[in-house]
PDB file of N, CA and C in Angstrom:
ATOM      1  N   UNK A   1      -3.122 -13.222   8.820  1.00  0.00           N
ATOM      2  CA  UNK A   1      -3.221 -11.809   9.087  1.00  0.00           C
ATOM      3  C   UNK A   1      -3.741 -11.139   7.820  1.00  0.00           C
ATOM      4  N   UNK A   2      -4.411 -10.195   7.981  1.00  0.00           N
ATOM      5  CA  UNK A   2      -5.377  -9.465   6.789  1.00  0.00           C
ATOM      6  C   UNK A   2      -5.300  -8.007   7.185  1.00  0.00           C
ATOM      7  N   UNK A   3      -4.965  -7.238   6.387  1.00  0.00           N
ATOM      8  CA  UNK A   3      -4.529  -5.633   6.593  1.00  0.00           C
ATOM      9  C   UNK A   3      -5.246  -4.589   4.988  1.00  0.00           C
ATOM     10  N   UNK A   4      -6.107  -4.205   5.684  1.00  0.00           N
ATOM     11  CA  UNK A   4      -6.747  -2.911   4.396  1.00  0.00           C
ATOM     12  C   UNK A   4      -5.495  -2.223   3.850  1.00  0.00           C
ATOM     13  N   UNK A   5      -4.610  -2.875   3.196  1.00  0.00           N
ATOM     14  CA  UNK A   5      -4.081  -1.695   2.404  1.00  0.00           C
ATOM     15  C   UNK A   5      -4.556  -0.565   1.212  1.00  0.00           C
ATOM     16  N   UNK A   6      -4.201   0.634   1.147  1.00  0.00           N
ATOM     17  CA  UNK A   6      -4.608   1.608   0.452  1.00  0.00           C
ATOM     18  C   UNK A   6      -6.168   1.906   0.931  1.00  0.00           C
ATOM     19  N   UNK A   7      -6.483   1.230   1.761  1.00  0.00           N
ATOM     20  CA  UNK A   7      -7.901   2.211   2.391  1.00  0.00           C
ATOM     21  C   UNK A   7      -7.688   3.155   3.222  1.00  0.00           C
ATOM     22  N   UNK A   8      -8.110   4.432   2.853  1.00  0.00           N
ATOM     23  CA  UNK A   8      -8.299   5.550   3.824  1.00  0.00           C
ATOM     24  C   UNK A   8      -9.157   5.610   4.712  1.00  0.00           C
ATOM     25  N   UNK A   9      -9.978   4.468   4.914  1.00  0.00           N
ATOM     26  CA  UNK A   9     -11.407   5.055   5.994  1.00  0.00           C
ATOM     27  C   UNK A   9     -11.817   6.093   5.624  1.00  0.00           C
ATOM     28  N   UNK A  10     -12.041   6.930   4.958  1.00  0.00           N
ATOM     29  CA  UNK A  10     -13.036   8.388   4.837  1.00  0.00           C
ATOM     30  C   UNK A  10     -14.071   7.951   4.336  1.00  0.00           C
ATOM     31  N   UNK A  11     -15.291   8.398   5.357  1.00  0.00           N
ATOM     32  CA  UNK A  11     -16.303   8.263   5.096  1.00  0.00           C
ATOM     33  C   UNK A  11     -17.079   6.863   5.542  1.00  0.00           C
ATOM     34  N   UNK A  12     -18.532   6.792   5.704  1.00  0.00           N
ATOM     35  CA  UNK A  12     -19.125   5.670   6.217  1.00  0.00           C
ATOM     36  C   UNK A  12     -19.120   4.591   5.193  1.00  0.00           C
ATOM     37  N   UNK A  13     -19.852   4.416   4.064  1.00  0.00           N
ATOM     38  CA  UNK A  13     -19.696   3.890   3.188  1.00  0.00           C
ATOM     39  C   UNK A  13     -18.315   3.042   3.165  1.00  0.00           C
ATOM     40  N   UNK A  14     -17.330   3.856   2.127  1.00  0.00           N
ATOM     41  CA  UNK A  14     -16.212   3.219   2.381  1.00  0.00           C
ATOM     42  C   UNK A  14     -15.584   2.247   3.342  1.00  0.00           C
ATOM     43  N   UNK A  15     -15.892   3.021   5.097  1.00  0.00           N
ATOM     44  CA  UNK A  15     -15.276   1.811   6.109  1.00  0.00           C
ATOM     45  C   UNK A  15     -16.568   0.989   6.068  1.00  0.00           C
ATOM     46  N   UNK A  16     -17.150   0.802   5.869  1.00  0.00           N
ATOM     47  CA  UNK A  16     -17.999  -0.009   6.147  1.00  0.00           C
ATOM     48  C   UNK A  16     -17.606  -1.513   5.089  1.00  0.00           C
ATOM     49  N   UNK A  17     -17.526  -0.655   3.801  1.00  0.00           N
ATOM     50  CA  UNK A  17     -17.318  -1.937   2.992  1.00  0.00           C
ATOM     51  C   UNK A  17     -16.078  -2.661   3.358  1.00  0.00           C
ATOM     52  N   UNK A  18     -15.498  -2.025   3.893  1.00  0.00           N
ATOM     53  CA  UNK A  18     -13.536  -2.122   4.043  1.00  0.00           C
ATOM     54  C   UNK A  18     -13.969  -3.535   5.439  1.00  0.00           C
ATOM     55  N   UNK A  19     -14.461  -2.815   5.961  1.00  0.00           N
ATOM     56  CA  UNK A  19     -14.653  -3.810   7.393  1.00  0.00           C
ATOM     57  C   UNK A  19     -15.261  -5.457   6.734  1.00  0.00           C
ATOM     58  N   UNK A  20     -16.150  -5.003   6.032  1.00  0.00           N
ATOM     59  CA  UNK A  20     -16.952  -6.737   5.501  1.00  0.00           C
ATOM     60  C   UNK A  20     -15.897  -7.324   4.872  1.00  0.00           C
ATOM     61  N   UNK A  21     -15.320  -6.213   3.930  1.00  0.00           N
ATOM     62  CA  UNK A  21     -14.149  -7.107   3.071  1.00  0.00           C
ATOM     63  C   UNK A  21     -13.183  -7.720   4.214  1.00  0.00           C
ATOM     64  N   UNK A  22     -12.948  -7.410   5.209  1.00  0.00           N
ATOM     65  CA  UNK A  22     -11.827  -7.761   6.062  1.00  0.00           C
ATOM     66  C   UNK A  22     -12.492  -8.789   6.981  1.00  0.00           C
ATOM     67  N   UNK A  23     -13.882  -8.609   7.125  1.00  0.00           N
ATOM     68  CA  UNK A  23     -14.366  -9.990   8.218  1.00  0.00           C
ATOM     69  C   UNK A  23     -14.527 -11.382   7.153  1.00  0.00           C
ATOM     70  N   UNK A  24     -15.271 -11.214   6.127  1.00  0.00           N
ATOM     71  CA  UNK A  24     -14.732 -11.893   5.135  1.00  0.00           C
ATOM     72  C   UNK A  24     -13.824 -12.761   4.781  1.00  0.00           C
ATOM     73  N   UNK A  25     -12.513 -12.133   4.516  1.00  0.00           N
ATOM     74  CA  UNK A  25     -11.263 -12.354   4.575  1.00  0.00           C
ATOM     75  C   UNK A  25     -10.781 -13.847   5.925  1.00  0.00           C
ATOM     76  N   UNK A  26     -11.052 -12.705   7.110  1.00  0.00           N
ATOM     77  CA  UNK A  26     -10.317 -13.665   8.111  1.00  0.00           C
ATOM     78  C   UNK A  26     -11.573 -15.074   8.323  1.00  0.00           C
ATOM     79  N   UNK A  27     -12.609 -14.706   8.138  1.00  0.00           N
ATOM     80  CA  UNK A  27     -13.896 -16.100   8.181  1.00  0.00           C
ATOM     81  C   UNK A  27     -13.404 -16.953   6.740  1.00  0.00           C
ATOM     82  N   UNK A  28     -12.330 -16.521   5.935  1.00  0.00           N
ATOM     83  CA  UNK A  28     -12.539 -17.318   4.970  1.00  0.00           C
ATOM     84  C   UNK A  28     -13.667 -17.447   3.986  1.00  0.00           C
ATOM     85  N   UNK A  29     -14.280 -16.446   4.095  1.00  0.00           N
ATOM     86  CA  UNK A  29     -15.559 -16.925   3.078  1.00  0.00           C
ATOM     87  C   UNK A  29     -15.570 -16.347   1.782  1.00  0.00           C
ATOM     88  N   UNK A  30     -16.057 -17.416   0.838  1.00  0.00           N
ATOM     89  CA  UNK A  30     -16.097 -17.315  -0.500  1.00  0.00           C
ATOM     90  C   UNK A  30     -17.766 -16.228  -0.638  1.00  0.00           C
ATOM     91  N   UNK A  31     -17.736 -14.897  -0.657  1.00  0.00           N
ATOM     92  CA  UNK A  31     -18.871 -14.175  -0.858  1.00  0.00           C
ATOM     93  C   UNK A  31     -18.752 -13.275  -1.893  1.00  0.00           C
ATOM     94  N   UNK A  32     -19.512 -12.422  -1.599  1.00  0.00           N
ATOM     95  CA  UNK A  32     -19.658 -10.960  -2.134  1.00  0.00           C
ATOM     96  C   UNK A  32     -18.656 -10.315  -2.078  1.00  0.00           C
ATOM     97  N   UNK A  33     -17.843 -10.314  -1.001  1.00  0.00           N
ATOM     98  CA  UNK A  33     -17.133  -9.202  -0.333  1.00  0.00           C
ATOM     99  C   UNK A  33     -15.484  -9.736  -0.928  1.00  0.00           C
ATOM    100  N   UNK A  34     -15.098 -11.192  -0.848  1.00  0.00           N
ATOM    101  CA  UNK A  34     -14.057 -11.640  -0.814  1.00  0.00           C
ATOM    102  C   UNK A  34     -13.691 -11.428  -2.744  1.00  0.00           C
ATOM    103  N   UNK A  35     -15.188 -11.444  -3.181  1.00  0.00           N
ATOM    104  CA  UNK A  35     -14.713 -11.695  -4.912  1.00  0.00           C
ATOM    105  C   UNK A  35     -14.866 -10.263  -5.520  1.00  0.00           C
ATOM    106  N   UNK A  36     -14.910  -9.217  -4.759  1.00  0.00           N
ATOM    107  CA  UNK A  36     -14.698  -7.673  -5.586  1.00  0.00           C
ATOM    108  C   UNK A  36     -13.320  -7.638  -6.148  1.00  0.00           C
ATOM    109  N   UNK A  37     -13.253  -6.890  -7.002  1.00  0.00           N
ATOM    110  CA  UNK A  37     -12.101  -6.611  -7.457  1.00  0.00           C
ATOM    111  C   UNK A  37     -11.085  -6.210  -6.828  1.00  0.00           C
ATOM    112  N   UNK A  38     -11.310  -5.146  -5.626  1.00  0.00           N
ATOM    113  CA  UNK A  38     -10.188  -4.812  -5.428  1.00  0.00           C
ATOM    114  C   UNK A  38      -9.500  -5.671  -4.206  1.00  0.00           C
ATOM    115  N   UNK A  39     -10.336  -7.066  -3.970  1.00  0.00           N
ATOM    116  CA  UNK A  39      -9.371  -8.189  -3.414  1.00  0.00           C
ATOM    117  C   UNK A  39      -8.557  -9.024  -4.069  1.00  0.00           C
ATOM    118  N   UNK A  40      -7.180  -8.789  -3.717  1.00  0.00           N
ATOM    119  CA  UNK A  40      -6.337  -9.284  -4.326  1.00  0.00           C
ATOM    120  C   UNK A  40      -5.323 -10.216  -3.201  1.00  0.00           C
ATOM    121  N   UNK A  41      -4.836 -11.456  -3.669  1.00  0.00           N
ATOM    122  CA  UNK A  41      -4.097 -12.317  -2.874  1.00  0.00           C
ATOM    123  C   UNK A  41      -3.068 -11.491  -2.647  1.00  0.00           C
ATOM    124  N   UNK A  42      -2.135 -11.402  -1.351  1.00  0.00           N
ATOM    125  CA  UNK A  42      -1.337 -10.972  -1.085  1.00  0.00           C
ATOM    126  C   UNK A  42      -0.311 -10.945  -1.860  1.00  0.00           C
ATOM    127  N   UNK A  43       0.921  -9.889  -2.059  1.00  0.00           N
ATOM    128  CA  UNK A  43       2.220  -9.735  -3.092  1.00  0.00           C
ATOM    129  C   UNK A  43       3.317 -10.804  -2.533  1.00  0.00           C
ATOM    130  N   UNK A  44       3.996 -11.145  -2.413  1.00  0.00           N
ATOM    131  CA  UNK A  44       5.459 -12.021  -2.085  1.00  0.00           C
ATOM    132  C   UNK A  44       6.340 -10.770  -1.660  1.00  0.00           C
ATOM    133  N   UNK A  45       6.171 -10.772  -0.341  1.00  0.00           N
ATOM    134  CA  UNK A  45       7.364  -9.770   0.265  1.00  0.00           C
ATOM    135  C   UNK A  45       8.528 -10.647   0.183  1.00  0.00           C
ATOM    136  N   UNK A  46       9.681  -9.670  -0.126  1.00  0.00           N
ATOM    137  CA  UNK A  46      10.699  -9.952   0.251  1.00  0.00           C
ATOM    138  C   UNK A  46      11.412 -10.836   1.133  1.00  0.00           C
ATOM    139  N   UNK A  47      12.252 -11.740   1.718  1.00  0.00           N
ATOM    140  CA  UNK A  47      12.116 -12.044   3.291  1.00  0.00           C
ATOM    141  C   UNK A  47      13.568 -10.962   3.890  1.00  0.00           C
ATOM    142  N   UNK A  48      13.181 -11.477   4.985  1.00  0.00           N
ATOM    143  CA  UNK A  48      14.224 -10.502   5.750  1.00  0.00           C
ATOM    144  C   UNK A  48      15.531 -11.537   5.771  1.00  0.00           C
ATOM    145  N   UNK A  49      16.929 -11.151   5.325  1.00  0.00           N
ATOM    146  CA  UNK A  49      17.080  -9.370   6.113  1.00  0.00           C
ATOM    147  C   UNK A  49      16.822  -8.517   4.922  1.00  0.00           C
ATOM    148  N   UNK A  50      16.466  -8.793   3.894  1.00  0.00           N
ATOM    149  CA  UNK A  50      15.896  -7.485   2.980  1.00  0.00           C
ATOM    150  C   UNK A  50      14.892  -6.757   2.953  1.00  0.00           C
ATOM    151  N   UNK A  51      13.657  -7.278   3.511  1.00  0.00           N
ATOM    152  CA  UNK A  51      12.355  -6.653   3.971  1.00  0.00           C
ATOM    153  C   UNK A  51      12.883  -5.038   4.469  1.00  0.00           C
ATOM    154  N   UNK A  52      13.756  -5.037   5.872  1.00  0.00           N
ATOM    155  CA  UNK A  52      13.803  -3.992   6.508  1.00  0.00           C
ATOM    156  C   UNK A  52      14.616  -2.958   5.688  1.00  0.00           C
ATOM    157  N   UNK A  53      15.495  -3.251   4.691  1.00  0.00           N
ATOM    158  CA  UNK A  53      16.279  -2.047   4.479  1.00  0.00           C
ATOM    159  C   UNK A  53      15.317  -1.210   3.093  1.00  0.00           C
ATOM    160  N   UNK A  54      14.817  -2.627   2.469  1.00  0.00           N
ATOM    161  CA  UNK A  54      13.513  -1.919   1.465  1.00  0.00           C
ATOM    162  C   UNK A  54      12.607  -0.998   1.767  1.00  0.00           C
ATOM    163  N   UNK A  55      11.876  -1.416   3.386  1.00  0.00           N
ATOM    164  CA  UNK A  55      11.206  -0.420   3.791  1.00  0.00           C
ATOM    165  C   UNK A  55      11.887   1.034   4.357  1.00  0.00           C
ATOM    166  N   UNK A  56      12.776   0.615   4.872  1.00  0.00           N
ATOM    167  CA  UNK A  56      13.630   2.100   5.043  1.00  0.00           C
ATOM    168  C   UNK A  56      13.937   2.729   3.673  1.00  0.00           C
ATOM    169  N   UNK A  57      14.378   2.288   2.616  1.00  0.00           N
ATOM    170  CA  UNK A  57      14.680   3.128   1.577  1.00  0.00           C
ATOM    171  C   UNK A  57      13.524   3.782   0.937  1.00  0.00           C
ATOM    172  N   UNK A  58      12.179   3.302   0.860  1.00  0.00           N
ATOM    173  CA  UNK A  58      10.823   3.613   0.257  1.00  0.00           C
ATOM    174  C   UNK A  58      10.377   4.646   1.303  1.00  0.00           C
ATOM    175  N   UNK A  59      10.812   4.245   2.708  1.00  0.00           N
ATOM    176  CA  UNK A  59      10.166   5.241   3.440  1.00  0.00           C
ATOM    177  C   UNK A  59      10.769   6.554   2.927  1.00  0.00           C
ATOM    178  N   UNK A  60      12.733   6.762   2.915  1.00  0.00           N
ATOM    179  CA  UNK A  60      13.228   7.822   2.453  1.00  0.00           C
ATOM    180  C   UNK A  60      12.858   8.430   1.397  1.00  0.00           C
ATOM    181  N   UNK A  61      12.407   7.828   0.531  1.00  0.00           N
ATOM    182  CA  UNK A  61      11.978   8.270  -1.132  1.00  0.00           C
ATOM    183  C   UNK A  61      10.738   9.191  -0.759  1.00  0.00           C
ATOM    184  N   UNK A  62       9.840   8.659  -0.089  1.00  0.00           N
ATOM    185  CA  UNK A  62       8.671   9.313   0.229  1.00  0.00           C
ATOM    186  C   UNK A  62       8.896  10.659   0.726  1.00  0.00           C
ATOM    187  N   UNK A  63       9.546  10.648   2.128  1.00  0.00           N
ATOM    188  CA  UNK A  63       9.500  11.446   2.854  1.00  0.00           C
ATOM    189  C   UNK A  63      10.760  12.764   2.108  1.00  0.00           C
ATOM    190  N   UNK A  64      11.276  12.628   1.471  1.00  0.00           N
ATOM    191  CA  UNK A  64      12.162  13.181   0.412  1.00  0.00           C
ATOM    192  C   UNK A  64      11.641  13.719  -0.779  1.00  0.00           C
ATOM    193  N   UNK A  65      10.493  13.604  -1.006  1.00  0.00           N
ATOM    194  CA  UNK A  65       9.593  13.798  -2.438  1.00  0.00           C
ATOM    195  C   UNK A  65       9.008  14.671  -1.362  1.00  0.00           C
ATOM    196  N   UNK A  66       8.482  14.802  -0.578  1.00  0.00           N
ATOM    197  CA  UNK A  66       7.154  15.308   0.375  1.00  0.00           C
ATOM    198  C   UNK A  66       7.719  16.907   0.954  1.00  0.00           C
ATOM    199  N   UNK A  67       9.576  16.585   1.380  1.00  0.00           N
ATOM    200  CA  UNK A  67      10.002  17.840   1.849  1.00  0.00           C
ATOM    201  C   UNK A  67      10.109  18.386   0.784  1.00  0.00           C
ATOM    202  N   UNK A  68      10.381  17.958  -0.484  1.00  0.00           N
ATOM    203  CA  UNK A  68      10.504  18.662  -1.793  1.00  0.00           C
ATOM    204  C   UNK A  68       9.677  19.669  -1.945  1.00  0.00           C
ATOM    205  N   UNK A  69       8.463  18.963  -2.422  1.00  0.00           N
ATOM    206  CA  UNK A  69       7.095  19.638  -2.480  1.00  0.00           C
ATOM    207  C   UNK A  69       6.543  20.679  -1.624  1.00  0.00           C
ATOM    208  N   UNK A  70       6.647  20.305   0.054  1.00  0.00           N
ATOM    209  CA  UNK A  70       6.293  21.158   0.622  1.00  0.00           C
ATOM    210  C   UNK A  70       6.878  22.591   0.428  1.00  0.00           C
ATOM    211  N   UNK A  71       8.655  22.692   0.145  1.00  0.00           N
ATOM    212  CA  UNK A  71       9.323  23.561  -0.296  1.00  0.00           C
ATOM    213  C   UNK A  71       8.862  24.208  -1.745  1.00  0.00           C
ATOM    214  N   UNK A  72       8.041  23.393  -3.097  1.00  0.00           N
ATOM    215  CA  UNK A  72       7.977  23.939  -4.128  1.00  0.00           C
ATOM    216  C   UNK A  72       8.828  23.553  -4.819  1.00  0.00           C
ATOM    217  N   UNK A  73       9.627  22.935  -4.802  1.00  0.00           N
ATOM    218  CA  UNK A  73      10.801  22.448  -5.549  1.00  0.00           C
ATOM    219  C   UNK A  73      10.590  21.218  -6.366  1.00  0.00           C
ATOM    220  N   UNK A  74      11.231  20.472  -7.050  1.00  0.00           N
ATOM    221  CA  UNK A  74      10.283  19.071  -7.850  1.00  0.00           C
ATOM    222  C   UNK A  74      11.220  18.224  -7.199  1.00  0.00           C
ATOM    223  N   UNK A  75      11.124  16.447  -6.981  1.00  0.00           N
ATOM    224  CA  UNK A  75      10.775  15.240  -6.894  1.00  0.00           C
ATOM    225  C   UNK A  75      12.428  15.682  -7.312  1.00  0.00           C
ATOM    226  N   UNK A  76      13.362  14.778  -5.902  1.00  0.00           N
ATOM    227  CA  UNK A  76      14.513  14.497  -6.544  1.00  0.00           C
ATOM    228  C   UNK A  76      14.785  13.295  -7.297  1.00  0.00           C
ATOM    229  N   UNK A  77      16.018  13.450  -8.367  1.00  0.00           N
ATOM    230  CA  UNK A  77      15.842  12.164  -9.168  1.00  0.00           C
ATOM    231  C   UNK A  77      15.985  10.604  -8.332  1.00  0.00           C
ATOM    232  N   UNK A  78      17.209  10.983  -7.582  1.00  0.00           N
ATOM    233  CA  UNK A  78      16.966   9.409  -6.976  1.00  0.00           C
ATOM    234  C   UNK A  78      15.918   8.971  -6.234  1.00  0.00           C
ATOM    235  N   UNK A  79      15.273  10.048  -5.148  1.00  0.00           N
ATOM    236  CA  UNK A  79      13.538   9.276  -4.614  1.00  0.00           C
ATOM    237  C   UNK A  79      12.974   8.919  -5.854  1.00  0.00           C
ATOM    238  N   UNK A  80      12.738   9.869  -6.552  1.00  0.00           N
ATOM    239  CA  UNK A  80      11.196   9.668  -7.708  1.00  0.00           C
ATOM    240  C   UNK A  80      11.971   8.673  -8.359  1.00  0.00           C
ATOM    241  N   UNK A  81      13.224   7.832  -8.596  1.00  0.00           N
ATOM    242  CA  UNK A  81      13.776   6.667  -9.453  1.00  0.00           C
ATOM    243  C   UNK A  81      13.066   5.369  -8.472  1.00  0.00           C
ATOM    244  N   UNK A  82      12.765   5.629  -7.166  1.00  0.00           N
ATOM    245  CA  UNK A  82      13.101   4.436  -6.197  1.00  0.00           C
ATOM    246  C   UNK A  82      11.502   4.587  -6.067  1.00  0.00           C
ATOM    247  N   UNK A  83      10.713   5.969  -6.292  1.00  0.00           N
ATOM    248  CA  UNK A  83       9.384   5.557  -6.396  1.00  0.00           C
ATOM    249  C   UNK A  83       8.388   5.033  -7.160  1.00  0.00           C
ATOM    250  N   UNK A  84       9.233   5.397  -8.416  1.00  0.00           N
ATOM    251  CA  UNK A  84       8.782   4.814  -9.544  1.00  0.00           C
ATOM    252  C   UNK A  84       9.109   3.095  -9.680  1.00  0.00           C
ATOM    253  N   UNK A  85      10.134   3.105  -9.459  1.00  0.00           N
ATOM    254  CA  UNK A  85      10.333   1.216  -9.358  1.00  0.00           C
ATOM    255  C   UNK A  85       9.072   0.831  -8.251  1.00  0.00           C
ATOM    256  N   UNK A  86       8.986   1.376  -7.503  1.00  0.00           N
ATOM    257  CA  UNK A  86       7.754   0.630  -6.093  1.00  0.00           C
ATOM    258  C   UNK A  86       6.237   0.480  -7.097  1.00  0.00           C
ATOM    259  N   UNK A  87       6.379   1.710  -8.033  1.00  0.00           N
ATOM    260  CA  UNK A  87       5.034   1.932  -8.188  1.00  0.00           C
ATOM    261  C   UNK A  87       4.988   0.706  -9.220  1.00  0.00           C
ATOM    262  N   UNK A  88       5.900   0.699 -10.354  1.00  0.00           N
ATOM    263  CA  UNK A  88       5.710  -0.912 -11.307  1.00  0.00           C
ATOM    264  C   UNK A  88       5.885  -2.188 -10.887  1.00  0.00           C
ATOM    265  N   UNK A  89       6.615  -2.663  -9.522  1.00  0.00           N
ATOM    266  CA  UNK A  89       6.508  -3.342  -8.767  1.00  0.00           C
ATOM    267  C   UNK A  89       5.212  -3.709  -8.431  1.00  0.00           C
ATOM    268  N   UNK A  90       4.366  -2.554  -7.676  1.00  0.00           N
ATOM    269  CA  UNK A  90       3.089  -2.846  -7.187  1.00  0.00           C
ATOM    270  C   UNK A  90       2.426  -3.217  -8.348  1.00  0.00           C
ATOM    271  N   UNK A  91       2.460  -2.936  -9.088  1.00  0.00           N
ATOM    272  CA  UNK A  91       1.201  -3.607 -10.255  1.00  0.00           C
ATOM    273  C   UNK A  91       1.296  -4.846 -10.892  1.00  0.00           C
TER     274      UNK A  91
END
């Protein structure tokens, strides 16, 4: 299974490249498309049963930073603690 993460689709360009990188991918082929930079071998998820409660807690952090903001108010400490771990994680 092969999934565009962090692509937005906006714009032609962009999906376009997104799509080769992804036919690519599932054909297996060593090309152009598979050796850009921003293909990277998949991370080591978690396994379950921890997968699901990780994604529920990241989802809360998000959606908790987002009502913040929309209000004007700043990033509570425990989301922005649990978003910040995701974000050094990801790298």
């Amino acid at each position: 299974m092969h999934a565009g993460l962090g692509f937005s689709g906006h714009g032609l360009t962009s999906t376009k490249v997104g799509g080769r990188i992804l036919a690519s991918l599932v054909l297996g082929a060593d090309d152009e498309w598979t050796r850009l930079a921003v293909v990277r071998p998949p991370e080591p998820l978690p396994p379950e049963p921890l997968r699901w409660p990780m994604v529920r807690v990241a989802e809360w952090a998000y959606e908790t930073s987002d009502r913040a903001a929309e209000r004007g108010r700043s990033r509570p400490r425990l989301s922005g603690a649990v978003i910040s771990l995701m974000e050094r994680y990801a790298r």
